[in-house]
C-alpha atoms as a PDB file:
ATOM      1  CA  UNK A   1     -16.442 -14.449  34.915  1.00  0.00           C
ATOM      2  CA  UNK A   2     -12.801 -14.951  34.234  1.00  0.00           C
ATOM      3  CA  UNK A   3     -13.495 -17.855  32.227  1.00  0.00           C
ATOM      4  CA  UNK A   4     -15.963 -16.246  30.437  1.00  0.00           C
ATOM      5  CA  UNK A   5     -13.040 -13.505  29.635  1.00  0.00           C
ATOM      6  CA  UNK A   6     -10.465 -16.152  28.578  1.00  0.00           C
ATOM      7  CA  UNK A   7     -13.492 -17.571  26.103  1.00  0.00           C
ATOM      8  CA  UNK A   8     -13.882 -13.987  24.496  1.00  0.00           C
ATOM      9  CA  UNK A   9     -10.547 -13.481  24.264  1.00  0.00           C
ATOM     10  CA  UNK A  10      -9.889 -16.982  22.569  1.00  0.00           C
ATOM     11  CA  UNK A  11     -12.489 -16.156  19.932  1.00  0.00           C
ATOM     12  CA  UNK A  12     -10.968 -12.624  19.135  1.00  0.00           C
ATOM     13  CA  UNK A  13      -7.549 -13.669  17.987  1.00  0.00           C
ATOM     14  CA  UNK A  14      -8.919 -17.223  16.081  1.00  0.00           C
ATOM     15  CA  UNK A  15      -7.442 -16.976  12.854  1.00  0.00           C
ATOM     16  CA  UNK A  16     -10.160 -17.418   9.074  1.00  0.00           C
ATOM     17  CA  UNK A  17      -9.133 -20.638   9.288  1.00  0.00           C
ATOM     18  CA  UNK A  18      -9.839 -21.565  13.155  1.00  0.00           C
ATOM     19  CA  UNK A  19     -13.065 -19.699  12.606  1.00  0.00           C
ATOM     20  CA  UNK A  20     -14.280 -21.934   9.369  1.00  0.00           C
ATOM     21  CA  UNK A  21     -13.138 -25.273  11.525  1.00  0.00           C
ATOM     22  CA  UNK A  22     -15.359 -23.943  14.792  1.00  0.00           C
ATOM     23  CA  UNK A  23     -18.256 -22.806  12.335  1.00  0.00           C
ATOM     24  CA  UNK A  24     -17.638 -26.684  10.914  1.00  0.00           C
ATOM     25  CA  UNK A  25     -17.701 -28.133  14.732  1.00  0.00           C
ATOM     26  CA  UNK A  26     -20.778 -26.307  15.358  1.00  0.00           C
ATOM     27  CA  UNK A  27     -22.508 -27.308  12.545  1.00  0.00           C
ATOM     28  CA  UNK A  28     -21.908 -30.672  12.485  1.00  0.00           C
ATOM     29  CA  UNK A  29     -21.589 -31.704  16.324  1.00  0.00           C
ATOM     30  CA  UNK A  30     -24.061 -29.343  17.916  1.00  0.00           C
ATOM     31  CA  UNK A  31     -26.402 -28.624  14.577  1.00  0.00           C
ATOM     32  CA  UNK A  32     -25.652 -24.878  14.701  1.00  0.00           C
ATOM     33  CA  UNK A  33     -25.360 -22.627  12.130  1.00  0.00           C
ATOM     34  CA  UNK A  34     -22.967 -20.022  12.995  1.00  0.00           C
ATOM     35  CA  UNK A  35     -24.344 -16.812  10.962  1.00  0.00           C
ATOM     36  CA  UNK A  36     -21.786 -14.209  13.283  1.00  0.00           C
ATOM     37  CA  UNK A  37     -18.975 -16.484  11.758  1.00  0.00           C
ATOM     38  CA  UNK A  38     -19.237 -15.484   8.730  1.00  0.00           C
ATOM     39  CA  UNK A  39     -19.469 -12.109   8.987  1.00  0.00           C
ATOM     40  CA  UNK A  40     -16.714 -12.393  11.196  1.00  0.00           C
ATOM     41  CA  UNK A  41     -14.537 -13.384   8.459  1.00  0.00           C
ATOM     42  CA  UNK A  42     -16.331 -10.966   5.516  1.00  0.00           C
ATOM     43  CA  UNK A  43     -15.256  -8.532   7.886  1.00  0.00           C
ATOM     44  CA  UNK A  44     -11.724  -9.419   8.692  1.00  0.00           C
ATOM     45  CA  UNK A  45     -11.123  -9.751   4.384  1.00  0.00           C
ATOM     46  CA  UNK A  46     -12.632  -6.545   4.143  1.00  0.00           C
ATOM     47  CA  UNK A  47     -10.060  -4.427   6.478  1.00  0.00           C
ATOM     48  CA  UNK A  48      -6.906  -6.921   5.041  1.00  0.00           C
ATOM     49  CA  UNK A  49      -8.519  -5.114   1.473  1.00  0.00           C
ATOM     50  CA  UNK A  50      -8.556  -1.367   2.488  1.00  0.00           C
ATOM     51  CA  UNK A  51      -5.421  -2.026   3.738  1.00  0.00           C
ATOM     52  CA  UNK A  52      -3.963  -3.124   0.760  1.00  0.00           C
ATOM     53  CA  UNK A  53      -5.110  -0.408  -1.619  1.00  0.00           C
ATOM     54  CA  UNK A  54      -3.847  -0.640  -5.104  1.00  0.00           C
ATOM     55  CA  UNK A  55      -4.888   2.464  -6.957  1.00  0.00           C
ATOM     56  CA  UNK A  56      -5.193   6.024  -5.679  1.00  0.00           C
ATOM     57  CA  UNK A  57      -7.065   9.201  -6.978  1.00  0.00           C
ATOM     58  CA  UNK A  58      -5.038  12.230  -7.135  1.00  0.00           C
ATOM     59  CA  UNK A  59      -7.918  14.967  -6.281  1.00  0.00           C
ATOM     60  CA  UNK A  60      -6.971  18.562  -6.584  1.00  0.00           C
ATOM     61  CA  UNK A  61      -8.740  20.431  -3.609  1.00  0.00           C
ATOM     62  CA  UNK A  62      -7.328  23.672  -4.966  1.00  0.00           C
ATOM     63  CA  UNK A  63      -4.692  25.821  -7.348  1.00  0.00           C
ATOM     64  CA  UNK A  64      -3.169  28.118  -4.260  1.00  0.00           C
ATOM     65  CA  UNK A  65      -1.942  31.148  -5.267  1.00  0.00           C
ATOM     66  CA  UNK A  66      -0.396  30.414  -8.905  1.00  0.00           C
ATOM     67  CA  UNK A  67      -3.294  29.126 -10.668  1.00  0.00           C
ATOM     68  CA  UNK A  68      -1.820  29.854 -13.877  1.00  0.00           C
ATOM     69  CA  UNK A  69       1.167  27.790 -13.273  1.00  0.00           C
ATOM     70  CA  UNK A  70      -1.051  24.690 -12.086  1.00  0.00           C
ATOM     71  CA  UNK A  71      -3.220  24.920 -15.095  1.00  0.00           C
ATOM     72  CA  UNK A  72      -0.466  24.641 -17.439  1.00  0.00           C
ATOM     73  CA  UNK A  73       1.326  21.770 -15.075  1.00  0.00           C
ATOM     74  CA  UNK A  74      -2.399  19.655 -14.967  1.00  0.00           C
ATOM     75  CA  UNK A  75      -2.144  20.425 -18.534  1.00  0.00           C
ATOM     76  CA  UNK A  76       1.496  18.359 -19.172  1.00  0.00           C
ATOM     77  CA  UNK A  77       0.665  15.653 -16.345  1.00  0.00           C
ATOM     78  CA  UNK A  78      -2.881  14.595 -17.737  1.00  0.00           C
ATOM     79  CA  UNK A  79      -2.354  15.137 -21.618  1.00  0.00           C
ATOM     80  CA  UNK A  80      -5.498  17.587 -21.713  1.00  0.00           C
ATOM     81  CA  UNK A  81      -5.626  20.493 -23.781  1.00  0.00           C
ATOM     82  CA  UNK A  82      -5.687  23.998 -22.146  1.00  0.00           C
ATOM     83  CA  UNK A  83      -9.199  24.229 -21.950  1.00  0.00           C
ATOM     84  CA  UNK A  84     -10.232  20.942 -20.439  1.00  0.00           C
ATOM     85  CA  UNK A  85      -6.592  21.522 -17.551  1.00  0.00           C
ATOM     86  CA  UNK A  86      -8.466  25.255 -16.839  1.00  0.00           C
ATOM     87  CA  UNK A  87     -11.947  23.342 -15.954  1.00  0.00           C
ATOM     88  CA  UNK A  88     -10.356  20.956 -14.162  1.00  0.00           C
ATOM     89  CA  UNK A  89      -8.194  23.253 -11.963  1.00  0.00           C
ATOM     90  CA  UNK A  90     -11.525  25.878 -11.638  1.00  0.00           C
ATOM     91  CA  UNK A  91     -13.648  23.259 -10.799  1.00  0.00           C
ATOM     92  CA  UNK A  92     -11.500  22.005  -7.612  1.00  0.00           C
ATOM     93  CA  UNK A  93     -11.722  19.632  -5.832  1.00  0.00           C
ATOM     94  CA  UNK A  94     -11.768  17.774  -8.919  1.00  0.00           C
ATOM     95  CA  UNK A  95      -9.595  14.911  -9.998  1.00  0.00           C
ATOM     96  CA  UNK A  96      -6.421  15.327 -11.576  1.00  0.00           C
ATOM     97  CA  UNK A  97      -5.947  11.142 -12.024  1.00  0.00           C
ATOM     98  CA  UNK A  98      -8.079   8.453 -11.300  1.00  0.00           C
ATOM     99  CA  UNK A  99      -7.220   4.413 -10.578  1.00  0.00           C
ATOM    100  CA  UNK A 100      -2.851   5.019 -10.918  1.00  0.00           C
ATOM    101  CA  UNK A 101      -0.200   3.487  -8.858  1.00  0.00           C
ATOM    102  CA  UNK A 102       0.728   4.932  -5.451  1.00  0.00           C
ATOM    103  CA  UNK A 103       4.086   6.202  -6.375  1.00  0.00           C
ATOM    104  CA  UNK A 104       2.542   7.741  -9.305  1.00  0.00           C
ATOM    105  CA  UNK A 105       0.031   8.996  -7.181  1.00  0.00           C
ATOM    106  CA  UNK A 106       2.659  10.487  -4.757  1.00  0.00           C
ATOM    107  CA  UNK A 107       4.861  12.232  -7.664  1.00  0.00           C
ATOM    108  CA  UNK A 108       2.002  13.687  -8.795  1.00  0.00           C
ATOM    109  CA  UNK A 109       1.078  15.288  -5.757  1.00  0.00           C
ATOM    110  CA  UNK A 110       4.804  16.419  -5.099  1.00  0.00           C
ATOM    111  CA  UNK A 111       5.108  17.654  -8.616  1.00  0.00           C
ATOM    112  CA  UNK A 112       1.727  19.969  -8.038  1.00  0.00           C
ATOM    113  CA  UNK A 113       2.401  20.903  -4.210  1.00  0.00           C
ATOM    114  CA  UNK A 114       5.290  22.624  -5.399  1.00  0.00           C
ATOM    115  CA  UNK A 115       3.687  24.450  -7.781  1.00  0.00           C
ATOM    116  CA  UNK A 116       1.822  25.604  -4.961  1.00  0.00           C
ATOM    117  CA  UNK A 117      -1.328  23.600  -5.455  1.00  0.00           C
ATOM    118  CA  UNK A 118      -3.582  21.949  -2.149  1.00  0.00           C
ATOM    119  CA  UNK A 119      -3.949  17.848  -3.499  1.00  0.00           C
ATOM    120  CA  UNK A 120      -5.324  14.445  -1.331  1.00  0.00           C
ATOM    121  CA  UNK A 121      -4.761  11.283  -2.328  1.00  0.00           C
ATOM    122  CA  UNK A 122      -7.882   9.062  -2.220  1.00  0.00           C
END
């Protein structure tokens, strides 16, 4: 049983590249083809991609208390006219900014949690 532990554990921490040269061993040695391989790697590049996240949504969830003031601030921050900043703030959650930098992302959201407004960042 132990050995069968030691085996397990082995596989677990094998790197993309030890897992393409066993898939290669298996293949060519034994005549296997290891499907679990490669979703074994799909899925390691997938969580090294959510991890790295690029561009964030700033979403208002809602305008708090001042509503006025946040209409006029979504108004300077998105270039909208009064209008369009009122629909966006009465339609919360709706999003402010879509596909922008993190620390953009984060000043936004400062710069509207002051003004007393409830934001995520997606």
């Amino acid at each position: 049983m132990s050995d069968l532990k030691n085996l397990a554990e082995t596989l677990v921490n094998l790197t993309v590249k030890d897992v393409n040269e066993l898939a290669a061993i298996l293949k060519d040695e034994y005549g296997i083809e290891p499907a679990a391989a490669a979703v074994v790697v799909a899925g390691g590049g997938a969580a090294e991609a959510a991890e790295e996240k690029t561009e964030f949504d700033v979403i208002l969830k809602s305008a708090g208390a001042s509503k006025l003031a946040i209409v006029k601030l979504v108004k300077d921050l998105t270039g909208a006219g009064l209008k369009e900043a009122k629909d966006i703030v009465d339609g919360a959650p709706a999003p402010i900014k879509t596909g922008i930098s993190k620390d953009e992302a984060e000043a936004l959201k400062k710069q509207l949690e002051e003004a007393g407004a409830e934001v995520e960042l997606k």
